[in-house]
PDB file of N, CA and C in Angstrom:
ATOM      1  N   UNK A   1      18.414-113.658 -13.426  1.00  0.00           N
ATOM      2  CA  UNK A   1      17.819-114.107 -12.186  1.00  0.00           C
ATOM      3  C   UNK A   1      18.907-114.136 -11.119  1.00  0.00           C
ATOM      4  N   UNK A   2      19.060-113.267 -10.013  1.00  0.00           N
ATOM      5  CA  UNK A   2      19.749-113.707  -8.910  1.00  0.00           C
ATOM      6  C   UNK A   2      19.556-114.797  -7.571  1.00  0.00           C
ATOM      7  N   UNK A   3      20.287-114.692  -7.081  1.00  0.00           N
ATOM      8  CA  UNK A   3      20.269-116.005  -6.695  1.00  0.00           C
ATOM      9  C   UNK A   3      18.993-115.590  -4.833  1.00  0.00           C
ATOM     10  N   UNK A   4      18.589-114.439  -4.613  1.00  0.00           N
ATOM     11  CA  UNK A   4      17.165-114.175  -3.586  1.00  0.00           C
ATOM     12  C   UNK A   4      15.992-115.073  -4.889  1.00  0.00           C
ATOM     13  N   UNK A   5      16.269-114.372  -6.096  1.00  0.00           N
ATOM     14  CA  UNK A   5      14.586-114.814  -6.972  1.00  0.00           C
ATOM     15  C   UNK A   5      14.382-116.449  -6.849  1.00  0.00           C
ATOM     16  N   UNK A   6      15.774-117.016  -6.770  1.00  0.00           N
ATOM     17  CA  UNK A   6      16.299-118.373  -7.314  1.00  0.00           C
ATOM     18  C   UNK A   6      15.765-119.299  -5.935  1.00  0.00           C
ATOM     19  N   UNK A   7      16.043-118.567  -4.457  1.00  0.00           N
ATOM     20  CA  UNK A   7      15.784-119.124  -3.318  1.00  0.00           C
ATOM     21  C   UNK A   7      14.259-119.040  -3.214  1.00  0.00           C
ATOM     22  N   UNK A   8      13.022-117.792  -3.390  1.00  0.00           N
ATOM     23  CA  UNK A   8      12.241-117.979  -3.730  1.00  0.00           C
ATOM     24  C   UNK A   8      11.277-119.168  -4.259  1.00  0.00           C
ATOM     25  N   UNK A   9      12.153-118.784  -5.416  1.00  0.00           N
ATOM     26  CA  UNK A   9      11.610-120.094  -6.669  1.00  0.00           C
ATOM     27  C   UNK A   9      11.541-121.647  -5.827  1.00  0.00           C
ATOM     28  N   UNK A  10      12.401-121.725  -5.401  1.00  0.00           N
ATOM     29  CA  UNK A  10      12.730-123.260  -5.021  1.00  0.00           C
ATOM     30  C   UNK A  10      11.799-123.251  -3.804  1.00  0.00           C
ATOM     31  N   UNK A  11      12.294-122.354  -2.705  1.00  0.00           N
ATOM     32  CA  UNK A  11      10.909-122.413  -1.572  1.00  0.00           C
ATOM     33  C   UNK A  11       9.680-122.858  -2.116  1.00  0.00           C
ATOM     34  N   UNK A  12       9.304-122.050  -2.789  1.00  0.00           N
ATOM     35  CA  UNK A  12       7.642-122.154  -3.534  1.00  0.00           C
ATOM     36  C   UNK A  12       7.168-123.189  -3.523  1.00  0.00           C
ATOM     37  N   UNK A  13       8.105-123.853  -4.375  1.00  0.00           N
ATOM     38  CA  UNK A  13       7.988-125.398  -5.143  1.00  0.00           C
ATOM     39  C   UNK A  13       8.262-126.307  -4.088  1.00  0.00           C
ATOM     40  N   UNK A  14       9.099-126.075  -2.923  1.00  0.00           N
ATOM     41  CA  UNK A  14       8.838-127.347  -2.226  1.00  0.00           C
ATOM     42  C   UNK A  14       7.779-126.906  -0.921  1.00  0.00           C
ATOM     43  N   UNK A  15       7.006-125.938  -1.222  1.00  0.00           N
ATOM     44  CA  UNK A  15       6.172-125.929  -0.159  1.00  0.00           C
ATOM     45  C   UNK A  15       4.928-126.275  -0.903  1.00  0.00           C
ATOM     46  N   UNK A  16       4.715-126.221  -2.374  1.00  0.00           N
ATOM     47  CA  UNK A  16       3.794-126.254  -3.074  1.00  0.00           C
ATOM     48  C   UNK A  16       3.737-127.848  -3.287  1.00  0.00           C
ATOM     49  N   UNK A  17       5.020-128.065  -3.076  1.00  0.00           N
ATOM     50  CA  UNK A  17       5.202-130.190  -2.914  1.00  0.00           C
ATOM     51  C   UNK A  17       4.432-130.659  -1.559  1.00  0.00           C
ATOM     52  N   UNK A  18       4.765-129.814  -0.538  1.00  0.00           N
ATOM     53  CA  UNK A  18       3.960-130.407   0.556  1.00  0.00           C
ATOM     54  C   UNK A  18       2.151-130.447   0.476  1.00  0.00           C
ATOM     55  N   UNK A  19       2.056-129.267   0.145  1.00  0.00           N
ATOM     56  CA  UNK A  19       0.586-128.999   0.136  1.00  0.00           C
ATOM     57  C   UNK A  19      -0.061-129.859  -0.792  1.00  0.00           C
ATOM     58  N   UNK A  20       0.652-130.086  -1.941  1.00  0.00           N
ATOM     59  CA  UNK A  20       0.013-131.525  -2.845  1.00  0.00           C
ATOM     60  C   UNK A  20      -0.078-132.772  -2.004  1.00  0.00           C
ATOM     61  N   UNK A  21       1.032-132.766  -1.776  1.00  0.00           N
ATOM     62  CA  UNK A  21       1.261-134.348  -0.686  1.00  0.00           C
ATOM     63  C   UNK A  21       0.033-134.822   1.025  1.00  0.00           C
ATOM     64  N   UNK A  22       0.032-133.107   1.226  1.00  0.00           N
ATOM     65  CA  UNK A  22      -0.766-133.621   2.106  1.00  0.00           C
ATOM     66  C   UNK A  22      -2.232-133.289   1.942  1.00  0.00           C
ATOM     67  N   UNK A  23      -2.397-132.690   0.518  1.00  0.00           N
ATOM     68  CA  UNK A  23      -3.879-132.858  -0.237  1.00  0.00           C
ATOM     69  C   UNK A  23      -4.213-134.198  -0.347  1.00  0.00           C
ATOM     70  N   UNK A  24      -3.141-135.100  -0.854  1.00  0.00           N
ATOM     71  CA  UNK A  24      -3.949-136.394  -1.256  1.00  0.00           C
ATOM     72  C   UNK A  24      -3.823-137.459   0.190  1.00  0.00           C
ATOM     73  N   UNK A  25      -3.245-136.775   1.280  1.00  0.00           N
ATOM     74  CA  UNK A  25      -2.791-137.993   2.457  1.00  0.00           C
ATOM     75  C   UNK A  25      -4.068-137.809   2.980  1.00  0.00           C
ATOM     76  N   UNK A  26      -4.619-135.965   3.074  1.00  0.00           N
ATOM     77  CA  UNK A  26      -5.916-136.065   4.106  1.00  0.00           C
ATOM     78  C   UNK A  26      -7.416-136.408   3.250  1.00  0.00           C
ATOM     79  N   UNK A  27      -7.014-136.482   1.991  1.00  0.00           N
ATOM     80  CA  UNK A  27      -8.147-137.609   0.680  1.00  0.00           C
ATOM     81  C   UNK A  27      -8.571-138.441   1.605  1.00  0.00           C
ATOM     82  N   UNK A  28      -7.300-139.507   2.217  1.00  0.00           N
ATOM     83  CA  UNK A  28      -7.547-141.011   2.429  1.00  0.00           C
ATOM     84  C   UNK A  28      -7.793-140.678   3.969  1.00  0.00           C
ATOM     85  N   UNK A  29      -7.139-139.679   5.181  1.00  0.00           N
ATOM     86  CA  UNK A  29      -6.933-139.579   6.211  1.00  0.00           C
ATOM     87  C   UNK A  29      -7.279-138.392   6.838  1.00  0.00           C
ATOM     88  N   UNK A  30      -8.515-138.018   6.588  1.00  0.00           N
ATOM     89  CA  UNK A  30      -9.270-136.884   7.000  1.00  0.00           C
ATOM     90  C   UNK A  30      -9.133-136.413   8.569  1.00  0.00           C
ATOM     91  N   UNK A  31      -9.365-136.960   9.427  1.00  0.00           N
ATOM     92  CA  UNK A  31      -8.833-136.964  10.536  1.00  0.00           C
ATOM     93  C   UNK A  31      -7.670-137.126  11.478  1.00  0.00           C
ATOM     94  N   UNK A  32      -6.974-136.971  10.293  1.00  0.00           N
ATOM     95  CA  UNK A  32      -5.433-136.832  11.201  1.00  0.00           C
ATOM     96  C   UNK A  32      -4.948-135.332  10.880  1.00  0.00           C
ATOM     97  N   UNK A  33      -5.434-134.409  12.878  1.00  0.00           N
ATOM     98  CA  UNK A  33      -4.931-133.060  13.139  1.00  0.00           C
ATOM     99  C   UNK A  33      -3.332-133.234  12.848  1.00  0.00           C
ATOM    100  N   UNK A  34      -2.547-133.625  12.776  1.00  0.00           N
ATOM    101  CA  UNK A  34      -1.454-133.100  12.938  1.00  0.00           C
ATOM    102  C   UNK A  34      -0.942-133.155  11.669  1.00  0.00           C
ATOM    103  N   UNK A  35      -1.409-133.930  10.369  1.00  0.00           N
ATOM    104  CA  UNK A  35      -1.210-133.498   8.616  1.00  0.00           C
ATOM    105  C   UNK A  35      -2.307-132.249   8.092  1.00  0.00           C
ATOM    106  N   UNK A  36      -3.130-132.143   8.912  1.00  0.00           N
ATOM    107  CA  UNK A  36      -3.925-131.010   8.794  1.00  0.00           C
ATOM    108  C   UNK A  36      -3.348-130.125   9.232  1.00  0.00           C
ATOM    109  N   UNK A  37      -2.368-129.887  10.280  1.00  0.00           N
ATOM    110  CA  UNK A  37      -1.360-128.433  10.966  1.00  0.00           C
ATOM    111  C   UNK A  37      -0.708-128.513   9.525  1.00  0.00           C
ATOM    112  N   UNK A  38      -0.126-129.572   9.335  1.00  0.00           N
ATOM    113  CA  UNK A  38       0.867-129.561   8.541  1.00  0.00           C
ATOM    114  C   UNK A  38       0.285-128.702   7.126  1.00  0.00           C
ATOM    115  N   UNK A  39      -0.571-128.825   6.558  1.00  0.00           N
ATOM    116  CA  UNK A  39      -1.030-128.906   5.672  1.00  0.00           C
ATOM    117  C   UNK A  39      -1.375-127.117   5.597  1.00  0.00           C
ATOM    118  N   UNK A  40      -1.946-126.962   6.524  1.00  0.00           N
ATOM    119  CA  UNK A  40      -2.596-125.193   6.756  1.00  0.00           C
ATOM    120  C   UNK A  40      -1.449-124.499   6.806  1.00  0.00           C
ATOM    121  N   UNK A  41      -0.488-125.113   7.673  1.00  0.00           N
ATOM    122  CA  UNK A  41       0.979-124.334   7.859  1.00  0.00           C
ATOM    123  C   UNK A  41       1.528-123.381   6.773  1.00  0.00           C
ATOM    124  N   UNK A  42       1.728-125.016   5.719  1.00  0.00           N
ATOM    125  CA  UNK A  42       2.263-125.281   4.234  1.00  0.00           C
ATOM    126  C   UNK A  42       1.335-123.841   3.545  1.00  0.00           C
ATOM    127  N   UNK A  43      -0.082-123.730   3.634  1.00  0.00           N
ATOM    128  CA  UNK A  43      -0.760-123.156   2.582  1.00  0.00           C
ATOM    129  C   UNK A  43      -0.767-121.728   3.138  1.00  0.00           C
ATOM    130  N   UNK A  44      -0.601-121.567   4.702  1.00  0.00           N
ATOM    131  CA  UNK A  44       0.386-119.695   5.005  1.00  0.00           C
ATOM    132  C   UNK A  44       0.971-120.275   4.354  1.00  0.00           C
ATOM    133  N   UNK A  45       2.886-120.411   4.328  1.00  0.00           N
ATOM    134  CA  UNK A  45       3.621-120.177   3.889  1.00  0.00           C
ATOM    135  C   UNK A  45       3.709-119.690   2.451  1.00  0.00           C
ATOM    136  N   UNK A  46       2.851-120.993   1.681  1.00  0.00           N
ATOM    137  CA  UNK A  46       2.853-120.477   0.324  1.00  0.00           C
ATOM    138  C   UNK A  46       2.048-118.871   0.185  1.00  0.00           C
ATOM    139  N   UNK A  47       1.007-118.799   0.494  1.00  0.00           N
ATOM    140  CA  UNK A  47       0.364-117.473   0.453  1.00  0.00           C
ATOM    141  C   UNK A  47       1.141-116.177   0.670  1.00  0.00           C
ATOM    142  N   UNK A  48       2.013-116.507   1.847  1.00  0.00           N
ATOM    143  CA  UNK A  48       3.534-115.369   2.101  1.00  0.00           C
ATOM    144  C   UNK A  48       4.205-114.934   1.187  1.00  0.00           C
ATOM    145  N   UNK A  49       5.018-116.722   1.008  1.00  0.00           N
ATOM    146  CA  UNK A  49       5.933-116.413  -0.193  1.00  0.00           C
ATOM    147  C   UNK A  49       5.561-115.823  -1.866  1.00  0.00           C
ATOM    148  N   UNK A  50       4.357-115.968  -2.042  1.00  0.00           N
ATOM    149  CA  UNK A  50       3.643-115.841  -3.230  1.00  0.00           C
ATOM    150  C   UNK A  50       3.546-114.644  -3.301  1.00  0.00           C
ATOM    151  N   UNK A  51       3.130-113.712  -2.392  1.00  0.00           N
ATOM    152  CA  UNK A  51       3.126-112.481  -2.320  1.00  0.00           C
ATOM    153  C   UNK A  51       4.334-111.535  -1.963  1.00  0.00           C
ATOM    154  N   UNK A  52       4.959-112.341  -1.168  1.00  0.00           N
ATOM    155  CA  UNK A  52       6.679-111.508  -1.076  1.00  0.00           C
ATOM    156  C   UNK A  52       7.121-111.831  -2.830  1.00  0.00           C
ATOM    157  N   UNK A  53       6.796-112.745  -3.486  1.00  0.00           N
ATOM    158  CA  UNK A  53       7.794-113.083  -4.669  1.00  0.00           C
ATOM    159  C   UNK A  53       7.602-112.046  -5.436  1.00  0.00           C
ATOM    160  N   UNK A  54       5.853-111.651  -5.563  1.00  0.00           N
ATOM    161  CA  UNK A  54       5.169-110.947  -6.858  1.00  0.00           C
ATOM    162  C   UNK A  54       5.441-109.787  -6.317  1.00  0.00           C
ATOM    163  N   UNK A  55       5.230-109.302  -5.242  1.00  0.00           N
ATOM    164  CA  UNK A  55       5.730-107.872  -5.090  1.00  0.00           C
ATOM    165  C   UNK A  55       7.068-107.464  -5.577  1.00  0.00           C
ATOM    166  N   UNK A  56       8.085-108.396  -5.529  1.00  0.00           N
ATOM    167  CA  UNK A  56       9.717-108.436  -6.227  1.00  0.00           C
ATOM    168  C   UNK A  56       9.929-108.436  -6.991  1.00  0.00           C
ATOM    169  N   UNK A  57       9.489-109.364  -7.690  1.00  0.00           N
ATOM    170  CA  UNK A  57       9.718-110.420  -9.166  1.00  0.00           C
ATOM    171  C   UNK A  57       8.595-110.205  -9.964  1.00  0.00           C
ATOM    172  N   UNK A  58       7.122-109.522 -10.203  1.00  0.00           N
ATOM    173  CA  UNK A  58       6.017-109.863 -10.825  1.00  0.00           C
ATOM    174  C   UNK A  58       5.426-110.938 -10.696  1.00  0.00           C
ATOM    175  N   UNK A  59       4.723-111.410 -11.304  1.00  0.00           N
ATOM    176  CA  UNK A  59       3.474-112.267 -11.308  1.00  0.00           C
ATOM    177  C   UNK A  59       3.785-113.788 -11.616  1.00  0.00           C
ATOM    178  N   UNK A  60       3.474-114.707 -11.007  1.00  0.00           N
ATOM    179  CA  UNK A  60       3.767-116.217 -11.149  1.00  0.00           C
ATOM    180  C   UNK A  60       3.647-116.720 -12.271  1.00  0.00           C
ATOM    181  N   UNK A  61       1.774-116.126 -12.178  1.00  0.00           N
ATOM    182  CA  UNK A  61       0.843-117.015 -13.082  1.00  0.00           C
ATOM    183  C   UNK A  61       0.365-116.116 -13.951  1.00  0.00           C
ATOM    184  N   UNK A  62      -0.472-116.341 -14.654  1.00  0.00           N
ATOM    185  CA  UNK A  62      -0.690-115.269 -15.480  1.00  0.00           C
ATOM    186  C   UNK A  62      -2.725-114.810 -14.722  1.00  0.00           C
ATOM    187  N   UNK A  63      -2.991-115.462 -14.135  1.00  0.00           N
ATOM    188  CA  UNK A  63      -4.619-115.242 -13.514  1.00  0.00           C
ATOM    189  C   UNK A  63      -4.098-113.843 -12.504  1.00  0.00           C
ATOM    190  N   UNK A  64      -3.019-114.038 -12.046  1.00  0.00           N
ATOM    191  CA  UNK A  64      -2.873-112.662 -11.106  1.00  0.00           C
ATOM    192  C   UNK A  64      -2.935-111.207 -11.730  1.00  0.00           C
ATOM    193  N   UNK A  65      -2.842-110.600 -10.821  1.00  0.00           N
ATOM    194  CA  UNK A  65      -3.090-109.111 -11.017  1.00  0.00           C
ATOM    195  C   UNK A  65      -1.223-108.419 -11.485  1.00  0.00           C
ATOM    196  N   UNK A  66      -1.119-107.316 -12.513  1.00  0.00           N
ATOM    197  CA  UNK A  66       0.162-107.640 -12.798  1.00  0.00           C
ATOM    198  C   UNK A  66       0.077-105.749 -12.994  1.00  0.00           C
ATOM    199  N   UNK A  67       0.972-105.265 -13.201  1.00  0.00           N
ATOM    200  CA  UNK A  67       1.112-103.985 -13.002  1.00  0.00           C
ATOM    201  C   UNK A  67       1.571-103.369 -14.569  1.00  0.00           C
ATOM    202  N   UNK A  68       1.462-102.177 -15.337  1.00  0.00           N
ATOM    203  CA  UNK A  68       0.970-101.811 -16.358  1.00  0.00           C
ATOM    204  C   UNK A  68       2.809-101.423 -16.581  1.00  0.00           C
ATOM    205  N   UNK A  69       3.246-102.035 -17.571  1.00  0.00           N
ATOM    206  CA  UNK A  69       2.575-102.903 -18.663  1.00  0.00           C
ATOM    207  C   UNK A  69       2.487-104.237 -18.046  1.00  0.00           C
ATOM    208  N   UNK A  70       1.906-105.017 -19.175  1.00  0.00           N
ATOM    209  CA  UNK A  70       1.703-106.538 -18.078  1.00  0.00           C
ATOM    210  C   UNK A  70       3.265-107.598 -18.253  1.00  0.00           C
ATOM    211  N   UNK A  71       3.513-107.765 -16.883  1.00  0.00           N
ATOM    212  CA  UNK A  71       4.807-107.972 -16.717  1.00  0.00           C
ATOM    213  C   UNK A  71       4.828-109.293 -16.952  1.00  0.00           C
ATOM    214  N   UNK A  72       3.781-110.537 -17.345  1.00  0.00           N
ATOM    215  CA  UNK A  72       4.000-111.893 -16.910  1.00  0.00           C
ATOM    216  C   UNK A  72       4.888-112.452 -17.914  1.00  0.00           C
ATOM    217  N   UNK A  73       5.143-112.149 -19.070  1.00  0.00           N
ATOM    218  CA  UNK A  73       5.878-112.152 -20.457  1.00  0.00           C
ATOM    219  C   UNK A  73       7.528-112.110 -19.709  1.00  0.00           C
ATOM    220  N   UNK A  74       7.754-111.246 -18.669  1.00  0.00           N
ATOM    221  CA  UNK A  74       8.962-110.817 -18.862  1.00  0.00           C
ATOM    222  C   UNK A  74       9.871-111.600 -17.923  1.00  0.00           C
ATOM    223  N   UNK A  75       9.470-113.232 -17.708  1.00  0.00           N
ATOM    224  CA  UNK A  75      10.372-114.168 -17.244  1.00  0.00           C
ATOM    225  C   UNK A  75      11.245-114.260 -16.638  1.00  0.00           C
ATOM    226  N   UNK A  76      12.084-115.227 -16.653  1.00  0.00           N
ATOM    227  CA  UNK A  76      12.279-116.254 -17.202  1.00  0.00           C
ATOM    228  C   UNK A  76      10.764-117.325 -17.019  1.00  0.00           C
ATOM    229  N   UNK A  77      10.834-118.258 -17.987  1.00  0.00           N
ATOM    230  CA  UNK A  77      10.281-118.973 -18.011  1.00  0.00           C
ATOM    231  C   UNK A  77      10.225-119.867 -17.385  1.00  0.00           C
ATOM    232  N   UNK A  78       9.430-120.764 -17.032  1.00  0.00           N
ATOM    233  CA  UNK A  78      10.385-122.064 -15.635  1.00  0.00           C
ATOM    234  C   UNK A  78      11.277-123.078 -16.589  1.00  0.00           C
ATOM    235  N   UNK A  79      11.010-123.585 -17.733  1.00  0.00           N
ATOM    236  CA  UNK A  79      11.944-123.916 -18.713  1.00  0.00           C
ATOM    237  C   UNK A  79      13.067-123.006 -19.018  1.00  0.00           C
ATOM    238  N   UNK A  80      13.329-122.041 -18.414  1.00  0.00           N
ATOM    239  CA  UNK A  80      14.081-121.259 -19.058  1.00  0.00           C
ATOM    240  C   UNK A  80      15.434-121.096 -17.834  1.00  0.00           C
ATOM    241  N   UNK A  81      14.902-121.842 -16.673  1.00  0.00           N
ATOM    242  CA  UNK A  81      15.949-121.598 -15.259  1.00  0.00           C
ATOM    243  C   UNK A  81      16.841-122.960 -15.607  1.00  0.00           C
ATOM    244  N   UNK A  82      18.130-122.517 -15.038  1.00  0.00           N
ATOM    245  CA  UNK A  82      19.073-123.668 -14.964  1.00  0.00           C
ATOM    246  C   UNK A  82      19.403-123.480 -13.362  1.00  0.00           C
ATOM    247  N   UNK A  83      19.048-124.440 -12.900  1.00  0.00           N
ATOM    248  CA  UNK A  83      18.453-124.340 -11.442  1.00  0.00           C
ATOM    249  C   UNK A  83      20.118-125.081 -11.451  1.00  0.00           C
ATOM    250  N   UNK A  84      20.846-125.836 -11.909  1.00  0.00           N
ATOM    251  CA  UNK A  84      21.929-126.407 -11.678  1.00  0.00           C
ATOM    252  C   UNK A  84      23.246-125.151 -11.061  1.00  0.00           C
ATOM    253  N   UNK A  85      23.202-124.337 -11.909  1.00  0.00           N
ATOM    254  CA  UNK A  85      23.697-123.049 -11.384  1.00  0.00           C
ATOM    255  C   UNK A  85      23.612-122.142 -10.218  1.00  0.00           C
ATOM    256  N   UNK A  86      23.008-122.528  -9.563  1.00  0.00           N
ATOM    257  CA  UNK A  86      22.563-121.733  -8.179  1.00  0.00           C
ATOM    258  C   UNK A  86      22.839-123.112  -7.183  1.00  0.00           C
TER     259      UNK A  86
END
């Protein structure tokens, strides 16, 4: 894994942190536009990055579409990153 897949990876995950966070804020707070910008922003970004990653790197998840042979096997695993290293 070099260290573009590694910046990726981590983007993902903390944009995929926001979009949880402000899933459960607009639960309680439906009407607050400006965690709703926040929130739509968050879910482009992820949609971007998700698709810049898999076009690079292959497939996240395994529900996606993956190119012959099927690449989702060919990791690392997320157990398998030592994120301490980067």
């Amino acid at each position: 894994m070099d260290r573009t897949q590694m910046d990726f990876l981590v983007e993902l995950m903390e944009v995929s942190f926001v979009l949880v966070e402000t899933a459960l804020y607009l639960d309680t707070h439906p009407n607050d536009e400006k965690a709703l910008r926040l929130h739509n922003n968050a879910s482009q970004r992820y949609n971007e990055l998700e698709i810049m990653y898999q076009s690079k790197y292959g497939p996240l998840k395994n529900t996606g579409m993956s190119k012959y042979p099927w690449g989702y096997i060919d990791g690392p695993w997320p157990w398998e990153i030592n994120f301490t290293n980067f």
